[in-house]
Protein backbone atom coordinates (compact mmCIF):
# COMPACT_ATOMS: atom_id res chain seq x y z
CA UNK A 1 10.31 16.72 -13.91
CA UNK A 2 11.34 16.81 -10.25
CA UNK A 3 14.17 14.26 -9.25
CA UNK A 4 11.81 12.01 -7.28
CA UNK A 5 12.53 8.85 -5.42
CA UNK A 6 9.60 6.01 -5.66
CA UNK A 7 9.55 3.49 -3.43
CA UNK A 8 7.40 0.35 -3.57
CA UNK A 9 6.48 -1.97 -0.68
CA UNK A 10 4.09 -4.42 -1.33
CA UNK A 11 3.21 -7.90 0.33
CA UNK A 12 0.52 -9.71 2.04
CA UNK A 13 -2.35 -8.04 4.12
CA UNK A 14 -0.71 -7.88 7.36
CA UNK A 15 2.79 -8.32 6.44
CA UNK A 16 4.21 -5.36 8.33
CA UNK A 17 4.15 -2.87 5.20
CA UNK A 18 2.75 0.46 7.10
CA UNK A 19 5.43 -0.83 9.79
CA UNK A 20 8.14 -0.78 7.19
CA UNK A 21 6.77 2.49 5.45
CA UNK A 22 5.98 5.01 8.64
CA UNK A 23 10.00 3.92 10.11
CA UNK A 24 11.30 5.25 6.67
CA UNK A 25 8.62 8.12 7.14
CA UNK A 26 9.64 9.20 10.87
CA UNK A 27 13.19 9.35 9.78
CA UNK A 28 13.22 12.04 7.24
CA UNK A 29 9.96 13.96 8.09
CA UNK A 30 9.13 16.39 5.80
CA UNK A 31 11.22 14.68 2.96
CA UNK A 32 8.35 11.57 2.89
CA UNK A 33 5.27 11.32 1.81
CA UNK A 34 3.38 8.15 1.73
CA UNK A 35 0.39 6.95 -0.68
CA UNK A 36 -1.32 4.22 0.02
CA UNK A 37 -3.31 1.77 -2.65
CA UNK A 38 -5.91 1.40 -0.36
CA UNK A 39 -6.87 5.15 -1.19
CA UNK A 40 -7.83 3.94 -4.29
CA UNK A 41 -10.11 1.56 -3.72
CA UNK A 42 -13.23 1.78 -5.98
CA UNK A 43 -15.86 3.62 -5.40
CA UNK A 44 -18.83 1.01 -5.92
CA UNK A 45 -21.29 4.26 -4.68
CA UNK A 46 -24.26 2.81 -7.32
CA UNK A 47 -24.80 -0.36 -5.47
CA UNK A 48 -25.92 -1.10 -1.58
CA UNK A 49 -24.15 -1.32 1.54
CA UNK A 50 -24.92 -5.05 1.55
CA UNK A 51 -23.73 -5.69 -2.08
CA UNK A 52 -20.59 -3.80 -1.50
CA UNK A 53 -19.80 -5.69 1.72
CA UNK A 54 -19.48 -8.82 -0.76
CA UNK A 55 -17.35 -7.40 -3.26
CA UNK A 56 -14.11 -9.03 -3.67
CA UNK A 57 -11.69 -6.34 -2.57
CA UNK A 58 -8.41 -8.38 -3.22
CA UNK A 59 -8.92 -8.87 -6.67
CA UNK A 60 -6.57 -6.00 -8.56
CA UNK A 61 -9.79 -4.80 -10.05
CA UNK A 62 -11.19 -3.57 -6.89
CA UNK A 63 -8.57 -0.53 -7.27
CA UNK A 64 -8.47 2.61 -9.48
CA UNK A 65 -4.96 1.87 -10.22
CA UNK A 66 -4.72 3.98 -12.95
CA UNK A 67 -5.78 7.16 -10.81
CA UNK A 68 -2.48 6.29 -8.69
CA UNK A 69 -0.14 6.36 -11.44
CA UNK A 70 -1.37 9.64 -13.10
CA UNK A 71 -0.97 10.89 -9.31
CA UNK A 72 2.57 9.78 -9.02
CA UNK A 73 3.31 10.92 -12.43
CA UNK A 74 1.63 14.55 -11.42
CA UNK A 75 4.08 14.10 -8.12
CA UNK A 76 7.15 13.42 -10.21
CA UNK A 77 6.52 16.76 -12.34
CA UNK A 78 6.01 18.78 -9.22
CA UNK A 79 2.49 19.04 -8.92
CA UNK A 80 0.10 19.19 -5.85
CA UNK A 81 -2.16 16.45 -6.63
CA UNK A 82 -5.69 15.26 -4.09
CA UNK A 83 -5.74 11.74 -2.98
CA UNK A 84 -8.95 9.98 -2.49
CA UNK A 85 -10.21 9.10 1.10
CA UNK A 86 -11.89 5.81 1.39
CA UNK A 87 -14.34 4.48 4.43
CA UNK A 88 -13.63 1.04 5.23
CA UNK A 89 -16.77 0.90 7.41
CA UNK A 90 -18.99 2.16 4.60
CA UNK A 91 -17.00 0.77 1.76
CA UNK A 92 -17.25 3.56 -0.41
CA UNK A 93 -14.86 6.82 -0.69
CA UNK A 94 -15.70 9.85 1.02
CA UNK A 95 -16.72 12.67 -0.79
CA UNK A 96 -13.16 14.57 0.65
CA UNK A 97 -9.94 14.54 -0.73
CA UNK A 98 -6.41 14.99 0.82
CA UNK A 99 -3.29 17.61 -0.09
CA UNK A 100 -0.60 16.13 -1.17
CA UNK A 101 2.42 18.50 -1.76
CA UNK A 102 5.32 16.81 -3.68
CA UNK A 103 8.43 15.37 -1.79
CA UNK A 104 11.79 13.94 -2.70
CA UNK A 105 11.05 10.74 -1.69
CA UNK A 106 7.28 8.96 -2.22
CA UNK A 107 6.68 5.88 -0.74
CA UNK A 108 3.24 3.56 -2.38
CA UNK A 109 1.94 1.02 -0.28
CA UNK A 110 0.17 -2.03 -0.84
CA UNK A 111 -0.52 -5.58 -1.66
CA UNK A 112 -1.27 -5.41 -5.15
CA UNK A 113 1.28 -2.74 -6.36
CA UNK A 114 3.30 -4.98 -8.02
CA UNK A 115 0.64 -6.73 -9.80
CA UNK A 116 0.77 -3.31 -11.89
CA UNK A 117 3.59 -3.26 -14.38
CA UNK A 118 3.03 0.17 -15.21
CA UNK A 119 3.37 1.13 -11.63
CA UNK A 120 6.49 -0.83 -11.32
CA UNK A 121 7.86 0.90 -13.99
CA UNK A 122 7.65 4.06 -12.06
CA UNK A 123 9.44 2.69 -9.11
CA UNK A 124 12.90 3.27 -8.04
CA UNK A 125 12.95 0.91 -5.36
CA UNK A 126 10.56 -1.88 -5.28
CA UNK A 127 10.43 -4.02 -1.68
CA UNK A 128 8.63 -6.84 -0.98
CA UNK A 129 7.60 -7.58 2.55
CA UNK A 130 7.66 -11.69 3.44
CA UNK A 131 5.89 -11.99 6.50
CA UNK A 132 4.28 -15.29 7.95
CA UNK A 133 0.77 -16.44 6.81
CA UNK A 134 -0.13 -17.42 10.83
CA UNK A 135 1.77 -13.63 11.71
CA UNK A 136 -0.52 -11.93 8.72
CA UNK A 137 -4.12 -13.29 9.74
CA UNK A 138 -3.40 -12.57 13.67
CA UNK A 139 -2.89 -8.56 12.06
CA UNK A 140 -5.48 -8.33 9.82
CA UNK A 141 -7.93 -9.84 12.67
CA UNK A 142 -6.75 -7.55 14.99
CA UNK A 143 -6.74 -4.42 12.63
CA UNK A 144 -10.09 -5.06 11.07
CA UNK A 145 -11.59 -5.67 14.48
CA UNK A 146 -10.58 -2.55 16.45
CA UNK A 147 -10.07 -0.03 13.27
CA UNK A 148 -12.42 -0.56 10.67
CA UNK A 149 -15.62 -2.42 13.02
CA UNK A 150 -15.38 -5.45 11.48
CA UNK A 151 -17.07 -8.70 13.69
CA UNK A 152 -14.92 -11.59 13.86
CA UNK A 153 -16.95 -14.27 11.96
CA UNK A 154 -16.89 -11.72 8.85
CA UNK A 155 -13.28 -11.58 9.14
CA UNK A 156 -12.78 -14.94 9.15
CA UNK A 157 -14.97 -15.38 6.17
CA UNK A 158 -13.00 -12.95 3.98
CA UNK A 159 -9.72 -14.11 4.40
CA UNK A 160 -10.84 -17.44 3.69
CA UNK A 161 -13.09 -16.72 0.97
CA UNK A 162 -10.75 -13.79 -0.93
CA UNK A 163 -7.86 -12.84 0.82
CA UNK A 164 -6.01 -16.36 1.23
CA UNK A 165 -6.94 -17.24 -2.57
CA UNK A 166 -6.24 -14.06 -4.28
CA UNK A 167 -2.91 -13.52 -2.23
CA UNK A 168 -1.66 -17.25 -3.82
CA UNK A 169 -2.98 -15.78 -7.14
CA UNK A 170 -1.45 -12.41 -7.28
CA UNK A 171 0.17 -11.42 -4.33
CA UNK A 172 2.59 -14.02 -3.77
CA UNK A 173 3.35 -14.22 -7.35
CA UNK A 174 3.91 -10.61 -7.71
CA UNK A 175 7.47 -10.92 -5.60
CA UNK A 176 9.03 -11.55 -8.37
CA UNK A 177 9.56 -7.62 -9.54
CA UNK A 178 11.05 -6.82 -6.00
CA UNK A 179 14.17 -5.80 -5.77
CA UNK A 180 14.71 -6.76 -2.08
CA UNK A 181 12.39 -9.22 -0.34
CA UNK A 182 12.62 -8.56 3.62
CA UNK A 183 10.99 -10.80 5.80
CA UNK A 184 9.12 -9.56 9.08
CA UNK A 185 8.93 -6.22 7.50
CA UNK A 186 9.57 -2.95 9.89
CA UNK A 187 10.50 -5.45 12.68
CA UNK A 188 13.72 -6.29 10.72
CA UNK A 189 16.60 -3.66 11.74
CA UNK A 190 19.02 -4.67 9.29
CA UNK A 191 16.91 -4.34 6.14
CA UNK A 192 15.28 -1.23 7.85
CA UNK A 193 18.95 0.75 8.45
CA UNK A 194 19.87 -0.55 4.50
CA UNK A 195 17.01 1.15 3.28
CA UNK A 196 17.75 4.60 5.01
CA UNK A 197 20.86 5.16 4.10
CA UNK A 198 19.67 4.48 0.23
CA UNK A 199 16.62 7.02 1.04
CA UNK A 200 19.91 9.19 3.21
CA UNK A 201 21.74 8.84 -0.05
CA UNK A 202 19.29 10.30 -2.26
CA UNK A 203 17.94 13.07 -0.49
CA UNK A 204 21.60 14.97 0.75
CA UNK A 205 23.44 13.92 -2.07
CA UNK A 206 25.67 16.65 -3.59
């Protein structure tokens, strides 16, 4: 088994985890490699564009959880391992894959990661990011909008139909395995510059 560092950062759609992940990221380089749960979104190729669209993709079954945990675990023992590539546009994965060499520290990334006891369990580091509900929507608007071609009405929709309710039921709740909660995520120095010299720790220790 390699020594491996996992970190977790989970919290709501929008909260500022990429924020929080890429600073850690652009600090060591080469040393980071991030996986996000939103690779691992289902498939859903046997049913229509239209039916898909519909799907409830904040429920924790919406992921193929399990796939990320046999990844990590094929990380942690030194292996290369493929991560799926997913189209938000289509809502389907893409029939590519990406490389993922092992690194001595692995960041996963996502709202439903602690949800996942058996993911937990392969954590080192699990932090939640406690961001706004106002701040969150504003993001997600602005993300789905200009990255993944979303129209506002249908944006609107989701969050009210999906994403507010299943972040109360799982997301939310799910805190309670972090061991640090930072609010604002990557915009908060402090929490930012505690976490690097952990990661700074671990990967030139003697």
């Amino acid at each position: 088994m390699q020594d491996i560092m996992i970190i977790g950062i989970a919290g709501g759609s929008g909260s500022g985890k990429t924020t929080l992940a890429q600073n850690i990221r652009e600090a060591f380089s080469d040393d980071i490699v991030i996986l996000c749960h939103d690779y691992y979104y289902k498939s859903n190729e046997g049913i229509s564009l239209e039916e898909r669209k519909k799907l409830n993709y904040d429920h924790p079954n919406s992921f193929d959880t399990d796939l990320l945990i046999e990844q990590l675990r094929q990380l942690k023992a030194g292996n290369t391992i493929y991560h799926p590539v997913y189209s938000f546009v289509e809502h389907t994965r893409l029939n590519e894959t990406v490389e993922v060499k092992p690194a001595k520290v692995v960041i996963v990334e996502g709202i439903l990661i602690f949800e996942n006891e058996e993911l937990c369990d392969l954590m080192d580091i699990k932090v939640f990011v406690d961001t706004a509900g106002d701040v969150r929507i504003i993001r997600r608007l602005l993300r789905d909008v200009k990255e993944r071609g979303r129209d506002l009405d249908s944006v609107i929709n989701q969050y009210l139909g999906t994403v507010k309710p299943m972040h109360e039921e799982f997301v939310d709740p799910s805190k309670r395995r972090a061991d640090i909660i930072i609010p604002e995520g990557g915009c908060n120095a402090v929490a930012l510059s505690m976490l690097l010299e952990r990661v700074r720790n671990f990967i030139y220790k003697e």
